[in-house]
Protein backbone atom coordinates (compact mmCIF):
# COMPACT_ATOMS: atom_id res chain seq x y z
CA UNK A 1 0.00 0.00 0.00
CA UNK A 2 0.99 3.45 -0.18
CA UNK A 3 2.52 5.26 2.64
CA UNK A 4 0.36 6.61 5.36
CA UNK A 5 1.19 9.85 4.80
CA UNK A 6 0.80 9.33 0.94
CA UNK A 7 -2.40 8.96 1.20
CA UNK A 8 -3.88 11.48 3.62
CA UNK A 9 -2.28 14.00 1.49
CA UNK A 10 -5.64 14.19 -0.52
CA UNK A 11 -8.68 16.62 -0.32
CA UNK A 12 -12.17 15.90 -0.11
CA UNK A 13 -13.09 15.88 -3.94
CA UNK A 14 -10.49 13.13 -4.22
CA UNK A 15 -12.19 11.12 -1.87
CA UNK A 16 -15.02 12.13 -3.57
CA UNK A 17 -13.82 10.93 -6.75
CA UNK A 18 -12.55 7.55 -5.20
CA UNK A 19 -15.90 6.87 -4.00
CA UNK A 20 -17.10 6.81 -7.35
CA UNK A 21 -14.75 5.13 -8.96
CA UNK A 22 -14.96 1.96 -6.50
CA UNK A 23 -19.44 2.05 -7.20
CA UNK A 24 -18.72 2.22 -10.77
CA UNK A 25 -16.46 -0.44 -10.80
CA UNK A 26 -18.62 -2.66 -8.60
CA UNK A 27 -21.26 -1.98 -10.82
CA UNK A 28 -19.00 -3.48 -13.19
CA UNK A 29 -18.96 -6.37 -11.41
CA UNK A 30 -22.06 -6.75 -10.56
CA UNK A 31 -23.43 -6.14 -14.18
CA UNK A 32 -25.66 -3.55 -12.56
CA UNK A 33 -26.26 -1.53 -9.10
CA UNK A 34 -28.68 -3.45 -6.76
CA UNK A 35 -32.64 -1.83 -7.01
CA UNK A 36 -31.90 0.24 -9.59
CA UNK A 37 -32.41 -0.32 -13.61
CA UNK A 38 -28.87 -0.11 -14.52
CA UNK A 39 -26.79 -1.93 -16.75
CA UNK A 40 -22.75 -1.70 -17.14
CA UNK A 41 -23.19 1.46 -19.77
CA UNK A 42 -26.15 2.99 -17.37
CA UNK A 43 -23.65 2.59 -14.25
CA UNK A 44 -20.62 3.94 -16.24
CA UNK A 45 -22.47 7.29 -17.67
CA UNK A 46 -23.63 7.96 -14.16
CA UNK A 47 -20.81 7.74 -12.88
CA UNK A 48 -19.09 10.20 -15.52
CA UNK A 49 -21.95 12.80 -14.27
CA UNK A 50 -20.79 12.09 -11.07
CA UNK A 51 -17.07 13.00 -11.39
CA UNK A 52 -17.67 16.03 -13.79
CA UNK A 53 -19.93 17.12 -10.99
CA UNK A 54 -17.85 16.63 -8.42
CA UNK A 55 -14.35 18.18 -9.85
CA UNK A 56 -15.97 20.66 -11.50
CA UNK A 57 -14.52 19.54 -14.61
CA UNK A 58 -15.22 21.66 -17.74
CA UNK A 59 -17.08 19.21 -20.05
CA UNK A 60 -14.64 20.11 -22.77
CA UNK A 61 -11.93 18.46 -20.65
CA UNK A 62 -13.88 15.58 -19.92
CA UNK A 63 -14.31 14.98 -23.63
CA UNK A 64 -10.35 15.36 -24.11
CA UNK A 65 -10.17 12.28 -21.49
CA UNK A 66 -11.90 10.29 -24.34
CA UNK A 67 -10.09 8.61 -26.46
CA UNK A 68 -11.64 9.51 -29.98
CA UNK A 69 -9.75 7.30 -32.61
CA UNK A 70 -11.00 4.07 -30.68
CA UNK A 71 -14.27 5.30 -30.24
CA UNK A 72 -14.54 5.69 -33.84
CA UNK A 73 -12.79 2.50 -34.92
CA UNK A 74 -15.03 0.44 -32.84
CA UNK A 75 -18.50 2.62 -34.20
CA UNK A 76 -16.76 2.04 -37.91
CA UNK A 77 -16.35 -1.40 -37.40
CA UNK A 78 -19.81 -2.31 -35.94
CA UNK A 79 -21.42 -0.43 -38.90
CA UNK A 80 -19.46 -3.29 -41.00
CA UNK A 81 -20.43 -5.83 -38.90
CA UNK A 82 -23.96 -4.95 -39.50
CA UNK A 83 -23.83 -4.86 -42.84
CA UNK A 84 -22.76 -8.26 -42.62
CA UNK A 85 -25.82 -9.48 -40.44
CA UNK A 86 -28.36 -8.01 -42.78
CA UNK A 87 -26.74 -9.40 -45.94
CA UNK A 88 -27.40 -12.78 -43.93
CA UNK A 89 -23.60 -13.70 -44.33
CA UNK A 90 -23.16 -15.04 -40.93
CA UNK A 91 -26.03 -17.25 -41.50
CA UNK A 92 -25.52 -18.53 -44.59
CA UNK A 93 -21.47 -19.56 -43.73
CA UNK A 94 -22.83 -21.05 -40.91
CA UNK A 95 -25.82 -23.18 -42.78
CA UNK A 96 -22.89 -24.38 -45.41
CA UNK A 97 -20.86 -25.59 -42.45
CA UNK A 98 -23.71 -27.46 -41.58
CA UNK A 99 -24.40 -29.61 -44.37
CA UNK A 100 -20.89 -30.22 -45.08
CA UNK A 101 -20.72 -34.30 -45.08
CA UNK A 102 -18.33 -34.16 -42.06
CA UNK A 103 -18.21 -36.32 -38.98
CA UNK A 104 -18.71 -34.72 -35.45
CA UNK A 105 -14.95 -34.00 -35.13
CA UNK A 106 -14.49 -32.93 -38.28
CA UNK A 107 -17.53 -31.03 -38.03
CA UNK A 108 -16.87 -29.18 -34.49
CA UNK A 109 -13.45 -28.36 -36.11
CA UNK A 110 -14.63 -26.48 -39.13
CA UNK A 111 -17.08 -24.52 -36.97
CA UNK A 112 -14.62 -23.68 -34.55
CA UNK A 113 -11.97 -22.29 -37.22
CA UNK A 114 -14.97 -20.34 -39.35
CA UNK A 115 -16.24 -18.82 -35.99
CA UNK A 116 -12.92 -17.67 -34.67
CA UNK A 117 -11.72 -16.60 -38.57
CA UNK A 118 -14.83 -14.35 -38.86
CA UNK A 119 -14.15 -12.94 -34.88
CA UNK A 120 -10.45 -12.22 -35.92
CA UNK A 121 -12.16 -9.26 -38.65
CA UNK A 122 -15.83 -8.65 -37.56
CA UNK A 123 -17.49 -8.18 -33.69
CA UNK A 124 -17.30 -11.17 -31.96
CA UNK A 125 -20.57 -10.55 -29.97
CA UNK A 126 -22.56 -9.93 -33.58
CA UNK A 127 -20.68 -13.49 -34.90
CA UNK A 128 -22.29 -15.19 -31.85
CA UNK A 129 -25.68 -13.41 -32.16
CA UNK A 130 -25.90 -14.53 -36.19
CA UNK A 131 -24.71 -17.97 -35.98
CA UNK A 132 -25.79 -19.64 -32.49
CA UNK A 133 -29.83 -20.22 -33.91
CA UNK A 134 -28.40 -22.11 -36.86
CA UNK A 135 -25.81 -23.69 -34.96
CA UNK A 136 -28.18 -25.27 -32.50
CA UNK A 137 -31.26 -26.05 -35.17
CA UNK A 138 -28.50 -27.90 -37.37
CA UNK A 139 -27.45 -29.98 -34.65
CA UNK A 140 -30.99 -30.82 -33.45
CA UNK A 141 -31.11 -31.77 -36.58
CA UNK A 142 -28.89 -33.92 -37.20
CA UNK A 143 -29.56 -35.63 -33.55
CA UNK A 144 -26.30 -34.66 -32.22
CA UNK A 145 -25.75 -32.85 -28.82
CA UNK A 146 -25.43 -28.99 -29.53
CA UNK A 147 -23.43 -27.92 -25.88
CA UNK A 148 -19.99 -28.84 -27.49
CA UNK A 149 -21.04 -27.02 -30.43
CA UNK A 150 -22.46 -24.19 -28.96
CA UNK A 151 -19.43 -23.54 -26.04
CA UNK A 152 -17.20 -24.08 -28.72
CA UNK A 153 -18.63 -21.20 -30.72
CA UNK A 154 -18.22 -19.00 -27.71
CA UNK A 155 -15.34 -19.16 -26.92
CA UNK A 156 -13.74 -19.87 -30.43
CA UNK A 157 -15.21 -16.49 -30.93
CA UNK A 158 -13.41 -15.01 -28.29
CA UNK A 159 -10.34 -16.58 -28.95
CA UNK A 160 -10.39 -15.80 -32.20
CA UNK A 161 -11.25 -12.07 -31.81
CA UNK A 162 -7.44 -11.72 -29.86
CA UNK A 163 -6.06 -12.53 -33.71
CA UNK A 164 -5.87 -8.80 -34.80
CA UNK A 165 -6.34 -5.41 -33.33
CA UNK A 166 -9.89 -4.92 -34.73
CA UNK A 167 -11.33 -8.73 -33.30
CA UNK A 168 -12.64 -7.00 -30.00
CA UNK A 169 -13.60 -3.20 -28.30
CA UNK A 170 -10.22 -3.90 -26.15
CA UNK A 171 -7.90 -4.89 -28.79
CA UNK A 172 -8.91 -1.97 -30.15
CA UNK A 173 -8.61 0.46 -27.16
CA UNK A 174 -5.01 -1.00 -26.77
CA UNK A 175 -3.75 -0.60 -30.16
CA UNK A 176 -5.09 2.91 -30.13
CA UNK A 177 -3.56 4.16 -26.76
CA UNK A 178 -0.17 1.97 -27.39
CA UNK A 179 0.04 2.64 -31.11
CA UNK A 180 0.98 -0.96 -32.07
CA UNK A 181 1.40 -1.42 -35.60
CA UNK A 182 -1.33 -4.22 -36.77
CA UNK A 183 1.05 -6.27 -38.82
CA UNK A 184 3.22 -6.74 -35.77
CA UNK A 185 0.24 -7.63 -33.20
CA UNK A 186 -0.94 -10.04 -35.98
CA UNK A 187 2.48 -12.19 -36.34
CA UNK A 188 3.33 -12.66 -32.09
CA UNK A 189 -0.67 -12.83 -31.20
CA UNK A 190 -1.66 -15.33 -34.01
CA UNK A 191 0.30 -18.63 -33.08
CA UNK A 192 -1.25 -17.84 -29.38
CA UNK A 193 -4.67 -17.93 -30.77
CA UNK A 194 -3.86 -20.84 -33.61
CA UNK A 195 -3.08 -23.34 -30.43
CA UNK A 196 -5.76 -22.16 -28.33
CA UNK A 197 -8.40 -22.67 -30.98
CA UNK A 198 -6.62 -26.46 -31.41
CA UNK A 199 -6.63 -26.97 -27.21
CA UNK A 200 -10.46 -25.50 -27.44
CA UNK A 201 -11.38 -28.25 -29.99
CA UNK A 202 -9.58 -31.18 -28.81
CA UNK A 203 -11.25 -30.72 -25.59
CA UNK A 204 -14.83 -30.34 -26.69
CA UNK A 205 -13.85 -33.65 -29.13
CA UNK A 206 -12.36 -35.82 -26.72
CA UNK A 207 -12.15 -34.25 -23.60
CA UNK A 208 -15.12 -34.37 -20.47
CA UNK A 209 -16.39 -31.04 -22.73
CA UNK A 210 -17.57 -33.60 -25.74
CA UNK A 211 -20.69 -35.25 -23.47
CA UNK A 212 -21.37 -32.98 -20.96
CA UNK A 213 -24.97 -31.70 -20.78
CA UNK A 214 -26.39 -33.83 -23.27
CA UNK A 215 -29.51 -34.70 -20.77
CA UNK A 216 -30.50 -31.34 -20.54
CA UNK A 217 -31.49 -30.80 -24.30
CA UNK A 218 -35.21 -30.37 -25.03
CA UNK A 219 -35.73 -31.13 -28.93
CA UNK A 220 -39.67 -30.16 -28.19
CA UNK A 221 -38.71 -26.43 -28.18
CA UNK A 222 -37.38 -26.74 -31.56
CA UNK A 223 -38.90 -24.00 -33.65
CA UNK A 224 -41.17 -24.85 -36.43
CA UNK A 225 -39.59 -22.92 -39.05
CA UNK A 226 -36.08 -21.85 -39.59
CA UNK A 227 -37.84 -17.96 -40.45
CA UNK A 228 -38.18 -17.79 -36.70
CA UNK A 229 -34.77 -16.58 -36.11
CA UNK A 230 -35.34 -13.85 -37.77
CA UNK A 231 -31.80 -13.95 -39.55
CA UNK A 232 -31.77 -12.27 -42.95
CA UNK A 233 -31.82 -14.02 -46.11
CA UNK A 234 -28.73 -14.18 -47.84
CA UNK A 235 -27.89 -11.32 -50.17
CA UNK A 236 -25.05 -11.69 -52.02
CA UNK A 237 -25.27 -8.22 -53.34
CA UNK A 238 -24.93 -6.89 -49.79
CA UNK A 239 -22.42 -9.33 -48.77
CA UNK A 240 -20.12 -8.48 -51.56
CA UNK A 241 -19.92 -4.66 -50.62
CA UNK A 242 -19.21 -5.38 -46.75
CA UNK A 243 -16.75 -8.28 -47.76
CA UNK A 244 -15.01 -5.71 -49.83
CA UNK A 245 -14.79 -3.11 -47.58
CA UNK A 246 -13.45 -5.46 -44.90
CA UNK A 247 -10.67 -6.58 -46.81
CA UNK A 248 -9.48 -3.30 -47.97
CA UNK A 249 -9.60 -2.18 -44.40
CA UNK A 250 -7.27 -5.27 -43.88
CA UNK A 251 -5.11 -4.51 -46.80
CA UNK A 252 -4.74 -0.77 -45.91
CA UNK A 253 -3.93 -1.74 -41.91
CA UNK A 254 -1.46 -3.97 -43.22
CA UNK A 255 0.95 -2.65 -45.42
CA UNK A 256 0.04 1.34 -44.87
CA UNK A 257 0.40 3.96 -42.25
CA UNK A 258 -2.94 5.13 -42.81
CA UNK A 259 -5.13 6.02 -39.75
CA UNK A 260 -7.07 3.05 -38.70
CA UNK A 261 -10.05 5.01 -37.45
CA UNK A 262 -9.95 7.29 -40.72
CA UNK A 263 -9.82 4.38 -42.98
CA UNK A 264 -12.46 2.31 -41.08
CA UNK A 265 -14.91 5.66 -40.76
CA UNK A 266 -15.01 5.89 -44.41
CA UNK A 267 -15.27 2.53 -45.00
CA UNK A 268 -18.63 2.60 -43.15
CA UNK A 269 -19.76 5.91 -44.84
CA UNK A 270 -19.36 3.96 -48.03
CA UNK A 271 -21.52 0.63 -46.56
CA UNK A 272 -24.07 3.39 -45.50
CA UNK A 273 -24.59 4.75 -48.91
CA UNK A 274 -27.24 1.91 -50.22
CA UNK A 275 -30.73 2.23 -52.03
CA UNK A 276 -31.40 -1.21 -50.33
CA UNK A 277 -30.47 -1.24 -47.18
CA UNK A 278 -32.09 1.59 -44.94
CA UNK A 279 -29.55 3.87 -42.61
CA UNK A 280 -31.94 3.38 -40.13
CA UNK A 281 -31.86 -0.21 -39.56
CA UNK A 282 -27.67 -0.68 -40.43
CA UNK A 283 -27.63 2.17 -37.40
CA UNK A 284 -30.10 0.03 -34.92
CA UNK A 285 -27.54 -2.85 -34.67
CA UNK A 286 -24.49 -0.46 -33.78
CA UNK A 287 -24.22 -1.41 -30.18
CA UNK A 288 -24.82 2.56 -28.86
CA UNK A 289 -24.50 0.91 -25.46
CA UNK A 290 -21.17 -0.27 -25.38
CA UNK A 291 -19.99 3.12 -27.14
CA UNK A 292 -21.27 5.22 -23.92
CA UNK A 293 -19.59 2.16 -21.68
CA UNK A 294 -16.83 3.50 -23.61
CA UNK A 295 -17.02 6.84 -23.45
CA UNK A 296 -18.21 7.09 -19.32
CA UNK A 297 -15.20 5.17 -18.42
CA UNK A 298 -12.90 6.80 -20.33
CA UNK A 299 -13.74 10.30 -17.95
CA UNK A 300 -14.42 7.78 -14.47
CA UNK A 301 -10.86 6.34 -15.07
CA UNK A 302 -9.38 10.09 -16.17
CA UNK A 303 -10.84 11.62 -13.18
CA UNK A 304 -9.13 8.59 -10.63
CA UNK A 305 -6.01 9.22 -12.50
CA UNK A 306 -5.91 12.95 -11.17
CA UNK A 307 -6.56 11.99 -7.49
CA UNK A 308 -3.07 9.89 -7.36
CA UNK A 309 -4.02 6.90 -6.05
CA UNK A 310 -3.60 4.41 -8.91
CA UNK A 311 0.60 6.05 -9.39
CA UNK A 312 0.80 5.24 -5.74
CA UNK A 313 -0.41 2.02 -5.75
CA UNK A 314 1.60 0.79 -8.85
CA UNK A 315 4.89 2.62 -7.02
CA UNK A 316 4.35 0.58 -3.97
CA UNK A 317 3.61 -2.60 -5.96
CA UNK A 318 7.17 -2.04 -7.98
CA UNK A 319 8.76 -1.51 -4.78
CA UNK A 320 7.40 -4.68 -3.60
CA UNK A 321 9.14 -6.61 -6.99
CA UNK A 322 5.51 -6.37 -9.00
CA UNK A 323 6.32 -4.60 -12.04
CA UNK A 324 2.91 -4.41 -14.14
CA UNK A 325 5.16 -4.41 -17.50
CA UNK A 326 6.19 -7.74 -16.37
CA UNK A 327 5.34 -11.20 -18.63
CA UNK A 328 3.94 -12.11 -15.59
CA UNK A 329 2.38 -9.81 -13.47
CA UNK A 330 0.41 -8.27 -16.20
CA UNK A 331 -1.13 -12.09 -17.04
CA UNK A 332 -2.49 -12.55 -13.79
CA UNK A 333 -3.61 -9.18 -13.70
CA UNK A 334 -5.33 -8.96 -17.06
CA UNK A 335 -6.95 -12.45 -16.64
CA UNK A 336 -8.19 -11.47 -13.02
CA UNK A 337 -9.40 -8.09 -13.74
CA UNK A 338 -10.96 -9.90 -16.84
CA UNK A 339 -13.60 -11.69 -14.66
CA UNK A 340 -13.90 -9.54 -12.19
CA UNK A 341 -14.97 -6.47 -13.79
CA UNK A 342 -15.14 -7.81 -17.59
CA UNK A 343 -12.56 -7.08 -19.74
CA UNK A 344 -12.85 -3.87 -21.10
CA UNK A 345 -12.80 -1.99 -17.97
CA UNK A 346 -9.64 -4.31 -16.49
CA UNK A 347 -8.06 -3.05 -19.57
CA UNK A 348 -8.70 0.59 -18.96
CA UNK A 349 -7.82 0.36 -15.52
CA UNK A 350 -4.38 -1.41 -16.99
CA UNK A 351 -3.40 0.80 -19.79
CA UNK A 352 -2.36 4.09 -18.40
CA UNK A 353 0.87 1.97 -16.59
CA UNK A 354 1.83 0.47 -19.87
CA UNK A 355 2.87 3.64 -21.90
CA UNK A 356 6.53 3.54 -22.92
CA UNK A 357 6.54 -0.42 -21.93
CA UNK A 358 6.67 -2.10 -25.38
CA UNK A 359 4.58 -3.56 -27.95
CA UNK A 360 5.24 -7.10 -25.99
CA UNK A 361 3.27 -5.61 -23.16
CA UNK A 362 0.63 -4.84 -25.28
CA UNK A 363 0.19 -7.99 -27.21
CA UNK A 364 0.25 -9.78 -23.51
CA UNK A 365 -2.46 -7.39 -22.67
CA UNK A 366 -4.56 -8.28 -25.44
CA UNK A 367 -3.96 -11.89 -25.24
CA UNK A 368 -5.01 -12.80 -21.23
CA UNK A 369 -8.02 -10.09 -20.69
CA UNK A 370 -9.38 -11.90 -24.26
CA UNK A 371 -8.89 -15.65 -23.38
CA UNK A 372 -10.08 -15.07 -20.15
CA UNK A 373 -13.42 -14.01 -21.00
CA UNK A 374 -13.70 -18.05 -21.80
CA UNK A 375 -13.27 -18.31 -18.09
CA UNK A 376 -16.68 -18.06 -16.55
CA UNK A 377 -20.19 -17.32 -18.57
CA UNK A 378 -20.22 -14.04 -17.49
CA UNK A 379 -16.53 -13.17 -18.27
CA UNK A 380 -17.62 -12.34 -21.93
CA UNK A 381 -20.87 -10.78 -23.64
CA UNK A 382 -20.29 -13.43 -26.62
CA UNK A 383 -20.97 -16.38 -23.75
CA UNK A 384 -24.04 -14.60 -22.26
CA UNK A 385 -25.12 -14.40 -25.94
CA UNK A 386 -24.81 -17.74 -26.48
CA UNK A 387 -26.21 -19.20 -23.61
CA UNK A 388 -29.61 -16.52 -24.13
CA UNK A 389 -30.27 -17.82 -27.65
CA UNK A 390 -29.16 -21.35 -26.77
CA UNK A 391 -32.00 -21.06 -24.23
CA UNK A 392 -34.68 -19.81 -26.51
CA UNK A 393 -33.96 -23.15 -28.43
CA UNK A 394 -34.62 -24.95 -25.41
CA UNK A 395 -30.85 -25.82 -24.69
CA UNK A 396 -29.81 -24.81 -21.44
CA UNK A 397 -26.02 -23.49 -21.18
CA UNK A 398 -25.59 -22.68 -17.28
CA UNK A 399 -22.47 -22.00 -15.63
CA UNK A 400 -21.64 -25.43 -14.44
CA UNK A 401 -21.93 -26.31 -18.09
CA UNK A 402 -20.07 -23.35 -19.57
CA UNK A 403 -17.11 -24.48 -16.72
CA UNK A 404 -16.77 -28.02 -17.23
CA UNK A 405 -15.05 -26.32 -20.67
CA UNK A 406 -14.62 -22.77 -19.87
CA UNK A 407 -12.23 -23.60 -17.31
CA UNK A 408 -9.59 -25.85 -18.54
CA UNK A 409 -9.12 -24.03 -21.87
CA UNK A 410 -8.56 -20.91 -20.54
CA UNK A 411 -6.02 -22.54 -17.89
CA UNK A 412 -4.23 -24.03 -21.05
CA UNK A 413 -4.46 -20.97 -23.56
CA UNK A 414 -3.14 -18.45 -20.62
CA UNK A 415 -0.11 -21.04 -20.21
CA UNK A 416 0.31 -20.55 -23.58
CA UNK A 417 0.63 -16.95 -24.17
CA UNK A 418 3.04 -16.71 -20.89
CA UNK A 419 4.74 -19.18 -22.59
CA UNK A 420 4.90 -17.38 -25.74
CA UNK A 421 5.52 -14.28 -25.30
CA UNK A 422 8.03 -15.01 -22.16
CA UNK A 423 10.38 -17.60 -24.56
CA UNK A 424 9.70 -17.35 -28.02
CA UNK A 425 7.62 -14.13 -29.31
């Protein structure tokens, strides 16, 4: 801790401020604030009120404490990600998967790789929301038991999503604030992911994963008609524009120096120029919640900053031989902060003591607060996704379930990143 002195050597409003902080953060954690109608982004924008109010802070400073270029980026690339959904892309990859003439193993694998593939480029959470319905009709189906299929999806989706810098909101929010080039996240975070995908399927093949649950399915729920999902027919006209837009946004974040957030803002503008496709409804499945999550953190976290507290505490923890830029240290910090307050407030909390530390740091950030969303269903929106639509289906994907996987592959993909990044990458 810091020294006594340390910290009585703050006023009021930084108490004030502290106060704050801690209920936002347990709201966090808590998904909510107990009798009230919050969620996460509710609890965060309050709490932004709060600390403007209390510090007096000018809102024009408040807005300099957001950072812009993610917040763009991540609006940019959920405008894509929509205009994937309503071309009925994620849908239709998913129904060819399905009637490949594959064996379970074979079958599980392919879905696994195409889920985490199409996390790696588009939102994670929007892969899980198109493809779970088909996943778990096709494997009613086919009389086969959907859990392996369906926990696989989740979390190949949120391993994949750790493959690039656009896969999640927090790769993105680190490779905005650290500047790491996208090329060079790609090559040391990609054999990571690669093995972790392999551990994730051998598990759900082989391991306890491939029978658990299987009593617990209810084929009398099965919907009629496939039109209840309300998925999008396939439009290949639609497809092929947000297909093309995605991989030039690859190709320029590759091998250019462009902007990302420029780039990936007009790339959107050009998706929202249609005669088919109404603004309107491309706009309703931009996930306006998570943006103000965003945005009310970004001023919570700025404001905590000022008081102190957080440079004393990391001061006292290097003095104790915890260095936060450490392999190590930042793991277990990442992957514990992950699941305690999900993982794109750990990563906030995180970033501002990694400036100047590396692009290793970075990639190790990335890495653990992504593959440890796998750890419990609620360490990751794509789970709770997953296990809401399973439901509707009549499959029930409770935590017991979720952990009988959840927990071993996460064990086994974090001792593969430290063991990545600390001897080879």
């Amino acid at each position: 801790m810091p020294t006594a002195a340390a910290t009585l050597h703050h006023t009021a409003t930084d108490w004030g401020i502290v106060a704050v902080f801690a209920v936002v953060y347990l709201g966090m954690f808590l998904g909510g604030l107990p009798r009230l109608k919050l969620d996460r982004s509710g609890v965060a924008l309050l709490g932004a009120i709060a600390v403007i109010a209390l510090a007096g802070l000018p809102v024009e400073d408040a807005a300099r404490s957001i950072d812009l270029p993610t917040i763009v980026l991540l609006f940019a690339f959920m405008v894509v990600s929509a205009q994937m959904r309503l071309g009925g892309f994620y849908a239709a990859v998913t129904r060819r998967v399905g009637a490949l003439p594959l064996s379970r193993h074979a079958l599980l694998a392919v879905l696994i790789v195409v889920a985490g593939a199409l996390s790696a480029v588009f939102s994670n959470d929007i892969v899980c929301l198109a493809m779970t319905p088909v996943v778990a009709r096709l494997c009613l189906q086919r009389g086969m038991n959907p859990l392996p299929f369906l926990i696989g999806l989740a979390c190949a989706a949120n391993i994949g999503s750790a493959a690039t810098l656009i896969g999640n909101p927090q790769n993105m929010l680190i490779g905005s604030v650290l500047q790491l080039p996208f090329g060079g996240y790609a090559r040391q975070a990609l054999p990571p992911v690669l093995i972790g995908l392999v551990l994730l399927w051998a598990w759900l093949a082989f391991g306890p994963g491939s029978v658990a649950g299987a009593q617990h399915i209810h084929t009398s729920r099965l919907p009629e008609r496939e039109e209840v999902n309300a998925e999008p027919r396939f439009d290949t006209w639609q497809t092929t524009k947000g297909l093309v837009v995605a991989s030039a946004l690859m190709l320029i974040f590759l091998f250019t120096d462009w902007p990302r957030d420029v780039a990936a803002l007009v790339g959107a503008g050009l998706l929202l120029l249609s005669r088919r496709l109404h603004s309107a409804h491309v706009m309703g499945l931009v996930d306006w919640p998570l943006l103000i999550l965003f945005m009310g953190l970004f001023v919570v976290n700025h404001a905590f900053e000022t008081t102190g507290l957080a440079a004393q505490a990391v001061t006292w923890l290097g003095t104790q031989g915890v260095l936060l830029t450490d392999p190590g240290p930042l793991l277990v910090a990442g992957a514990v902060l992950s699941n305690l307050v999900s993982n794109v407030p750990a990563v906030m909390l995180l970033l501002p003591h990694l400036s100047g530390s590396g692009e290793q740091a970075g990639v190790m950030l990335a890495l653990a607060t992504t593959f440890a969303g796998n750890l419990l269903l609620v360490g990751s929106i794509a789970n709770l996704i997953v296990a809401d639509l399973a439901r509707r289906q009549g499959i029930e994907i409770d935590w017991k379930r979720h952990a009988i996987t959840g927990i071993p592959v996460t064990l086994l993909s974090l001792a593969v990143v430290w063991g990545w990044m600390r001897f080879v990458a």
